[in-house]
Protein backbone atom coordinates (compact mmCIF):
# COMPACT_ATOMS: atom_id res chain seq x y z
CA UNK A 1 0.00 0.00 0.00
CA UNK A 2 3.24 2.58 -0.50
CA UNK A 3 3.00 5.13 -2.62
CA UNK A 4 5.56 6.96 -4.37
CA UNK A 5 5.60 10.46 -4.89
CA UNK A 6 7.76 12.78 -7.71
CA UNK A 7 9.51 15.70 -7.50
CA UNK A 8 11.17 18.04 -9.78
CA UNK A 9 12.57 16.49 -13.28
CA UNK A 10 11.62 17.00 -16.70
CA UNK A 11 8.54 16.77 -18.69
CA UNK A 12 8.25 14.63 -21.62
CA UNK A 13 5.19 14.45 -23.63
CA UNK A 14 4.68 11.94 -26.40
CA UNK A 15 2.00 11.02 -28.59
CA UNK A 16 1.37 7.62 -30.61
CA UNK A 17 -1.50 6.58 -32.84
CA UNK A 18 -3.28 9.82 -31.44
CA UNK A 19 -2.61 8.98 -27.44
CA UNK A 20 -0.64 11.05 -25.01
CA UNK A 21 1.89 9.92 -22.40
CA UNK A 22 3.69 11.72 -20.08
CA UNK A 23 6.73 10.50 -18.65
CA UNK A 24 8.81 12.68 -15.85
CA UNK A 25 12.20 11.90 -16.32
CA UNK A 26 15.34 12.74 -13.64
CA UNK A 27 12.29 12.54 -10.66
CA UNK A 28 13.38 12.37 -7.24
CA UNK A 29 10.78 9.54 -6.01
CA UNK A 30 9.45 9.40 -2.19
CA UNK A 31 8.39 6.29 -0.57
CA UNK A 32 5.31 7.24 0.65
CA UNK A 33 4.78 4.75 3.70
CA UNK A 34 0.94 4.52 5.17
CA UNK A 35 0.46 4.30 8.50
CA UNK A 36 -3.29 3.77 10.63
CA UNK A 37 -4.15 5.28 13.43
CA UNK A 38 -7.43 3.91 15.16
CA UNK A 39 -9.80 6.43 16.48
CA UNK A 40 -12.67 5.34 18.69
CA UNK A 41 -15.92 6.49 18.48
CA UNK A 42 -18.00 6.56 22.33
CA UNK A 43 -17.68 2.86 24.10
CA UNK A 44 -15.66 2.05 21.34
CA UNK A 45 -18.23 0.66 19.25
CA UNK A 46 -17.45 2.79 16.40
CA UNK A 47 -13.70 3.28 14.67
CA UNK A 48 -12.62 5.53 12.31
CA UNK A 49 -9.10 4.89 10.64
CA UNK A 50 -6.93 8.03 10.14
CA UNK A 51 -4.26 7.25 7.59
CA UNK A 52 -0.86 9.14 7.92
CA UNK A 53 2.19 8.97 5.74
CA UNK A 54 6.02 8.82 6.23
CA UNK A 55 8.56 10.02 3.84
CA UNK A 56 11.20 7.39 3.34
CA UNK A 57 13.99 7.54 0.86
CA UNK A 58 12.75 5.48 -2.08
CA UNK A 59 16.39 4.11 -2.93
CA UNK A 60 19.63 4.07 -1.77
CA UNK A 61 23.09 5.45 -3.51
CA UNK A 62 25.16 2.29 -3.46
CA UNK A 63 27.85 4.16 -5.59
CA UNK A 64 28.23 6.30 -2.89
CA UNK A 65 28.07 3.61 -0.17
CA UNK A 66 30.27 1.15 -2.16
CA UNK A 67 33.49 3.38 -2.44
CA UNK A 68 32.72 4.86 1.58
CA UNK A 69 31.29 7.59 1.34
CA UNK A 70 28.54 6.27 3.89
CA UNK A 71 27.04 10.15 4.53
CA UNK A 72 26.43 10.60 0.98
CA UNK A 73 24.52 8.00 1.00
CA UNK A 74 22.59 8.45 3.33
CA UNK A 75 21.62 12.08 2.58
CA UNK A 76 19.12 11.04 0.06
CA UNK A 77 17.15 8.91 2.90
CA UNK A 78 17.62 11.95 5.34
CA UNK A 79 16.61 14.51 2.78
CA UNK A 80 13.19 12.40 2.25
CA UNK A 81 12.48 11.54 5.66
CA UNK A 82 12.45 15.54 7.07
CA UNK A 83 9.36 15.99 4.97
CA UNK A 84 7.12 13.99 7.33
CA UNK A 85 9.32 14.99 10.35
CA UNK A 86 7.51 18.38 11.29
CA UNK A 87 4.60 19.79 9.72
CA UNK A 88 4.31 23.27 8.66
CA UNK A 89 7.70 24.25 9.47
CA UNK A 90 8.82 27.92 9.46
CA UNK A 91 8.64 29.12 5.89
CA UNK A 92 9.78 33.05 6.30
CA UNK A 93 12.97 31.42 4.27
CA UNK A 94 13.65 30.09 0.53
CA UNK A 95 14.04 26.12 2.41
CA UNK A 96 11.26 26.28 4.48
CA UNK A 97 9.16 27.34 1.39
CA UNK A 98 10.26 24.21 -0.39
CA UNK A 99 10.05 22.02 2.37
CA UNK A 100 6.02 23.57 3.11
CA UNK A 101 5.31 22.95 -0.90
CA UNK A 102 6.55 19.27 -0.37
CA UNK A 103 4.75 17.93 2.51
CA UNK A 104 1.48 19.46 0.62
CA UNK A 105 2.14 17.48 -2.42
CA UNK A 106 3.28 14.29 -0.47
CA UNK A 107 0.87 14.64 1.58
CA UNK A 108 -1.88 14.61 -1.19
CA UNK A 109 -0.64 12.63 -3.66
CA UNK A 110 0.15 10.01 -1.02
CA UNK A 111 -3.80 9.93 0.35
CA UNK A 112 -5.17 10.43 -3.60
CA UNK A 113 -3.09 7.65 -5.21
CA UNK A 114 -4.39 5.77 -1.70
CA UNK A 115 -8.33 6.70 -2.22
CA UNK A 116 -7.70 5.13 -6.40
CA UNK A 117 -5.91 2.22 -5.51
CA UNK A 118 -8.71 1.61 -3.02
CA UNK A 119 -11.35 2.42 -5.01
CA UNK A 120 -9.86 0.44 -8.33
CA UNK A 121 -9.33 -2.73 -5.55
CA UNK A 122 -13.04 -2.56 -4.55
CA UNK A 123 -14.76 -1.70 -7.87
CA UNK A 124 -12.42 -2.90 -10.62
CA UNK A 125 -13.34 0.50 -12.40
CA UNK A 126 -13.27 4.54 -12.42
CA UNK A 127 -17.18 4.86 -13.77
CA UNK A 128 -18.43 5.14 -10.45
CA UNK A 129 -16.29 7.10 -9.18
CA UNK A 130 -18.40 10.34 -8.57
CA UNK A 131 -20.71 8.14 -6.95
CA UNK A 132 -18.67 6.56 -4.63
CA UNK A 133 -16.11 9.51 -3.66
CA UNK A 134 -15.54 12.71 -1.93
CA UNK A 135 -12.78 14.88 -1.10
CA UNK A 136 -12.68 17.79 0.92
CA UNK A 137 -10.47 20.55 1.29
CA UNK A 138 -10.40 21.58 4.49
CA UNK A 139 -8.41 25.16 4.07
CA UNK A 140 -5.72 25.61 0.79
CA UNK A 141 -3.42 23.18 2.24
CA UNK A 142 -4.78 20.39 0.41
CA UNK A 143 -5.44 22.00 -2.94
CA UNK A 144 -3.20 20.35 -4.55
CA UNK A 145 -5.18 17.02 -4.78
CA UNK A 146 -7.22 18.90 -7.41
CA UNK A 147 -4.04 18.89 -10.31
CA UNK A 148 -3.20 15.54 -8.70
CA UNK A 149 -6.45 13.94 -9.38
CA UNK A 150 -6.19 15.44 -12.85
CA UNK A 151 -2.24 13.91 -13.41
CA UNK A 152 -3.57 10.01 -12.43
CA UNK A 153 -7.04 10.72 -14.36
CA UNK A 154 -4.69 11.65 -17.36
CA UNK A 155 -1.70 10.31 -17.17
CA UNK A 156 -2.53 6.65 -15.46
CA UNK A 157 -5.73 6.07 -16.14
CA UNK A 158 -5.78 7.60 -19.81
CA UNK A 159 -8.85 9.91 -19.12
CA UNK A 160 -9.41 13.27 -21.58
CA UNK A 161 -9.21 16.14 -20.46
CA UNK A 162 -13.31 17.00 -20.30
CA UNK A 163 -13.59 13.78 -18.85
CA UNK A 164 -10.78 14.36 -15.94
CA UNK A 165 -12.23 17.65 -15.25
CA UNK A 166 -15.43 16.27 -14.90
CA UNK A 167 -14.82 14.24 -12.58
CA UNK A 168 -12.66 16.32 -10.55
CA UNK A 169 -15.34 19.11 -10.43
CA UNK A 170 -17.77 16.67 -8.95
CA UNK A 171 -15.43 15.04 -6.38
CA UNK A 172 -14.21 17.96 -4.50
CA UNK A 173 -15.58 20.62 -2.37
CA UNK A 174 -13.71 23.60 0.05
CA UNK A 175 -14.14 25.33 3.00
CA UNK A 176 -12.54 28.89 3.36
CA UNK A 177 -10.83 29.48 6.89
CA UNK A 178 -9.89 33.27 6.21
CA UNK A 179 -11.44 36.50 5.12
CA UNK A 180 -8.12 38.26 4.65
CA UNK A 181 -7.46 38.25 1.22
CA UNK A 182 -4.23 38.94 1.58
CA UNK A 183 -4.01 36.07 3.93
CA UNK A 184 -4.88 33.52 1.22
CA UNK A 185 -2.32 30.99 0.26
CA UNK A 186 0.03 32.06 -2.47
CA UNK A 187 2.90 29.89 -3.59
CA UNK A 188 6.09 31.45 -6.12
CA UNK A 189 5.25 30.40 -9.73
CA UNK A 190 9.31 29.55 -10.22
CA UNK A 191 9.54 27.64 -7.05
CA UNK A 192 5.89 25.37 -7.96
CA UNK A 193 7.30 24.79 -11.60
CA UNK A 194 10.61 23.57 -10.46
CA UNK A 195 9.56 21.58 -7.99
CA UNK A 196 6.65 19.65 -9.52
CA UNK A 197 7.07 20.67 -13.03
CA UNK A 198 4.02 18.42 -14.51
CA UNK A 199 1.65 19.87 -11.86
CA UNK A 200 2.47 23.26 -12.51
CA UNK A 201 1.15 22.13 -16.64
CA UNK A 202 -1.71 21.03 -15.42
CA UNK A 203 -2.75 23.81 -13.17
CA UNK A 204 -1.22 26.23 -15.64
CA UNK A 205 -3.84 24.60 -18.26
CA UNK A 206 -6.56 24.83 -15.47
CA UNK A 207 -5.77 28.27 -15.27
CA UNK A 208 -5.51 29.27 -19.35
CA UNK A 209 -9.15 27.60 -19.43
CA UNK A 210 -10.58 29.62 -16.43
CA UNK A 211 -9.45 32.47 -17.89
CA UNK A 212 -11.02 31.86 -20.88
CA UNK A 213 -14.49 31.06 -19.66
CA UNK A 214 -14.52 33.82 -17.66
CA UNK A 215 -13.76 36.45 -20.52
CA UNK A 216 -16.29 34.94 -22.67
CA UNK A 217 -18.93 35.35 -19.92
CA UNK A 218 -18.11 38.97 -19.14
CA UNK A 219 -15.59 40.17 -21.33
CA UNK A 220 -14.21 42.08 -18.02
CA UNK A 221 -10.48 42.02 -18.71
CA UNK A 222 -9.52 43.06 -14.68
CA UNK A 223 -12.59 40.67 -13.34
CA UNK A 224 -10.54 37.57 -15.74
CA UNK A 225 -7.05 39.05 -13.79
CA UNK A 226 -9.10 38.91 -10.56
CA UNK A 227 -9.81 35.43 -10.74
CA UNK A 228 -7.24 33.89 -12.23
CA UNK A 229 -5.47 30.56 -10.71
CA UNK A 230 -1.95 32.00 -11.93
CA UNK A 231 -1.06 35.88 -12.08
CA UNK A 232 1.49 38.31 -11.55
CA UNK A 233 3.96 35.21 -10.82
CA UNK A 234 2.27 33.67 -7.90
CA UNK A 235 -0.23 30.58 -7.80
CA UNK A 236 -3.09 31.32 -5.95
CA UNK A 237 -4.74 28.22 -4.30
CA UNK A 238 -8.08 29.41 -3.32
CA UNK A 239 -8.50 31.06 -6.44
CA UNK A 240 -7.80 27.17 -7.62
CA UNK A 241 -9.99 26.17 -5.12
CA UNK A 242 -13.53 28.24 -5.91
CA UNK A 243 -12.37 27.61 -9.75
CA UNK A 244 -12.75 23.92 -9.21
CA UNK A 245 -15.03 22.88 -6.37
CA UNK A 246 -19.06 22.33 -6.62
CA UNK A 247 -19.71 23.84 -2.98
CA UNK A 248 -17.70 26.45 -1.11
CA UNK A 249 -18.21 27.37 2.04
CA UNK A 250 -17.31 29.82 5.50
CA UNK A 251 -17.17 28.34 8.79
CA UNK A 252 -20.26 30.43 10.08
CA UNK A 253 -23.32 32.30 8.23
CA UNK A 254 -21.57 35.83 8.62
CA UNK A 255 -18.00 34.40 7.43
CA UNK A 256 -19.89 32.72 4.30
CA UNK A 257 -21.81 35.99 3.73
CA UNK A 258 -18.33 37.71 3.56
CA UNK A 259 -16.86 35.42 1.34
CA UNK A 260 -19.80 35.62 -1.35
CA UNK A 261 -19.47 39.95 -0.66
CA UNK A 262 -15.68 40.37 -1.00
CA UNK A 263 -13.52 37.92 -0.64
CA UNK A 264 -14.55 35.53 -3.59
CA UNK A 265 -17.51 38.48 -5.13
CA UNK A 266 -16.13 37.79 -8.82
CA UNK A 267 -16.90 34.01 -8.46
CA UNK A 268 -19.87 34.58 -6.38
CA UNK A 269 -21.30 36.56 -9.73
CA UNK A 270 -20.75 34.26 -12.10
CA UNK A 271 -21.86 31.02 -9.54
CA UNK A 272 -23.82 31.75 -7.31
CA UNK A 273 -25.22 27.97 -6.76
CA UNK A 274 -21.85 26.82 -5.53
CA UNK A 275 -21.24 28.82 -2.24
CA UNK A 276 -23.01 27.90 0.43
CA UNK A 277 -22.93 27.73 4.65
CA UNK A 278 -22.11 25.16 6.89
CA UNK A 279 -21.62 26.55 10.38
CA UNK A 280 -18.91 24.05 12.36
CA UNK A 281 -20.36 22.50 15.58
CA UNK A 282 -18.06 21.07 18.50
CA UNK A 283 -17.47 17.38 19.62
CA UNK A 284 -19.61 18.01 22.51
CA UNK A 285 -18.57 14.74 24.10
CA UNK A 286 -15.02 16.33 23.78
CA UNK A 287 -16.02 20.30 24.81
CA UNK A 288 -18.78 19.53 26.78
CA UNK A 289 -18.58 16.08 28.82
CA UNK A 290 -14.95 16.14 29.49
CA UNK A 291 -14.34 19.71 30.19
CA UNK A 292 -17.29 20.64 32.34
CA UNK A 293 -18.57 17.65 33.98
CA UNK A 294 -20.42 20.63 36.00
CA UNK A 295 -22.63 21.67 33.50
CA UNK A 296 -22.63 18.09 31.95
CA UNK A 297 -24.35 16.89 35.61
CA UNK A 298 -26.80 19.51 35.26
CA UNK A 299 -27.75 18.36 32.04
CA UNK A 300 -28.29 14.89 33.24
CA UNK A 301 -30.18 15.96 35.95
CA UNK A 302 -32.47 17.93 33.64
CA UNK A 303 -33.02 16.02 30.84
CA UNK A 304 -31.08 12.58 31.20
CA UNK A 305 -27.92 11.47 29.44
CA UNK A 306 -28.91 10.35 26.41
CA UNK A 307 -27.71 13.81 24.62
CA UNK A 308 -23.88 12.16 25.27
CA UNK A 309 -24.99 9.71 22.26
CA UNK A 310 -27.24 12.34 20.43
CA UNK A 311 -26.50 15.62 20.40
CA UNK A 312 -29.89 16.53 19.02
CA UNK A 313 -31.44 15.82 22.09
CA UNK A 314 -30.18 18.65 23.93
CA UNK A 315 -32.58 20.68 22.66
CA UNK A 316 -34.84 19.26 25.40
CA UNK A 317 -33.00 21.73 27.66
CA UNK A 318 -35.03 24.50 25.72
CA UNK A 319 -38.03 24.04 28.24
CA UNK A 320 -36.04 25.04 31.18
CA UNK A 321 -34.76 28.49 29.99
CA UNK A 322 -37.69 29.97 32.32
CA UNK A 323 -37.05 27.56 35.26
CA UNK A 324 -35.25 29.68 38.26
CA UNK A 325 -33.59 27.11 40.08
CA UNK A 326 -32.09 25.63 36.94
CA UNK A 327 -31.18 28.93 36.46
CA UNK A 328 -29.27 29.52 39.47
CA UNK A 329 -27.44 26.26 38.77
CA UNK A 330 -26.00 27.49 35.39
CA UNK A 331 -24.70 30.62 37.00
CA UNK A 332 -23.47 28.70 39.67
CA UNK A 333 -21.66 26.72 37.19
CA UNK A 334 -20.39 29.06 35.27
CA UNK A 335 -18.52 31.13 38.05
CA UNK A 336 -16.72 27.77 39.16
CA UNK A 337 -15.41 27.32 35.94
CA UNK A 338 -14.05 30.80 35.81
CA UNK A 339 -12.94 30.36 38.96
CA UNK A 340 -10.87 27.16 37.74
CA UNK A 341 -9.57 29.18 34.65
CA UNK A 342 -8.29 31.79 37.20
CA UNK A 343 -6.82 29.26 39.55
CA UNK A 344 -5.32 27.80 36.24
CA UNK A 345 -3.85 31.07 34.79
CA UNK A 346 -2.52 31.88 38.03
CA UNK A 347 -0.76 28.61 38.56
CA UNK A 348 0.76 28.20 35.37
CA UNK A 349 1.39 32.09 34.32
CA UNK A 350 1.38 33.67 37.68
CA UNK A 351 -1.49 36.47 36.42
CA UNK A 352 -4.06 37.11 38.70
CA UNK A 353 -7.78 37.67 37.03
């Protein structure tokens, strides 16, 4: 179930009898090496598998090792391994900027080579694919499983272009984390096409036939500029983001509001249908049971526990929002837990509240 994963190389297109391969020669591979982690659900009758990745060196330089120069060898393996060492790693220099750019690619192309080989194992065919599979992007981080979806659609699995973005339109939705527009995640054009040279093609072709469809709807040379996926030498991943994905979405109704206002207004005109709301809830059994057994008493007491399995049912609580003594209980509650927080900021800071 390992993966590899390419970087940097060159490019080399070929067609025969009207079909076209792509071949990256000079690649540095990855061994992209899957690991589980089992997360249970309450009384552990329920487990969800979390699949993480480590970077291994996906060969060794025995030229190197066979006339002694052991570190040489080695630096390859070393070199791979620090991309799944430390996520996000400080990137206010030129190395941390590559290193950030490759643990996003590994990263995805690890899990999206994962979700086909899965889905190929199971169903013996990409036809139902739409049906059967979603991706989400949870922030820009990800974004780049939309070109990589497009590279194994076209290059492995011999898809067309139309076809590959079909299917890639329908599979993948995003949710925006930040109304700063200058805060959106922007990555050097020169540093994305050296280091994965046949992504940048296929988001550069993304981006020639965005621009396109956008003139011919409204002829609006600046509003084409504005939404672009590539411009003024930058790649901008949200931008690649709302381009691509069938639903778009805030984090709350006012944030989603924004984002169809400002933020993402040009795409907003032109598709409306796509941006929507979905307001994030908590893990109540998480923020609520464990972290205020208080308040999580009361709520027993009032309306029984079964709200720990169904969160729905603490709208039962509603009825008692005129009930005084109840009343007097939540304040009650809520001045020992800023109490705690006080005795806790005090103890570990030394600040007095």
């Amino acid at each position: 179930k390992s993966v590899d994963v390419s970087f940097e190389g060159n490019v080399v297109d070929r067609w025969e009898d009207g079909y076209h391969s792509v071949d990256i020669e000079n690649a540095k591979k990855v061994h992209a090496v899957p690991y589980d982690m089992m997360v249970a659900g309450k009384d552990g009758k329920g487990v969800s598998v979390l699949r993480l990745w480590s970077a291994k060196s996906s060969e060794i330089d025995m030229n190197s090792f066979n006339q002694g120069d052991y570190l040489r060898a080695m630096e390859q393996n070393a070199m791979a391994e620090v991309i799944s060492k430390v996520l996000y790693p400080a990137d206010n220099h030129p190395e941390g900027k590559s290193l950030r750019l490759r643990q996003q690619y590994f990263l995805v192309s690890a899990s999206v080579q994962d979700i086909i080989n899965r889905h190929l194992r199971k169903y013996g065919s990409l036809d139902n694919i739409c049906d059967k599979m979603a991706i989400h992007i949870n922030d820009t981080h990800p974004t780049l499983a939309i070109p990589e979806l497009m590279r194994l659609l076209l290059d492995e699995c011999g898809y067309s272009w139309d076809d590959a973005w079909d299917v890639v339109t329908k599979v993948f939705a995003y949710t925006n984390h930040t109304v700063m527009s200058e805060a959106l995640e922007c990555w050097s054009e020169d540093l994305f096409r050296r280091l994965l040279p046949r992504i940048y093609q296929i988001v550069k072709e993304i981006d020639n036939r965005f621009r396109s469809s956008v003139w011919e709807q409204t002829h609006d040379a600046n509003k084409v500029e504005r939404m672009a996926v590539i411009s003024n030498g930058v790649v901008r991943m949200a931008n690649l983001c709302v381009a691509c994905c069938h639903s778009v979405n805030g984090v709350s109704a006012l944030h989603s509001e924004i984002l169809k206002d400002s933020v993402f207004h040009d795409f907003y005109t032109l598709t409306p249908d796509k941006f929507c709301n979905v307001t994030n809830g908590i893990a109540h059994r998480r923020w609520l049971c464990q972290s205020n057994p208080e308040l999580t008493e009361l709520l027993c007491d009032c309306i029984g526990d079964g709200f720990v399995k169904n969160a729905a049912e603490l709208s039962k609580f509603k009825k008692f929002a005129n009930d005084k003594s109840v009343l007097q209980r939540l304040t009650e509650i809520k001045q020992i837990k800023k109490q705690q927080f006080a005795d806790y900021a005090f103890k570990k800071q030394g600040i007095v509240i």
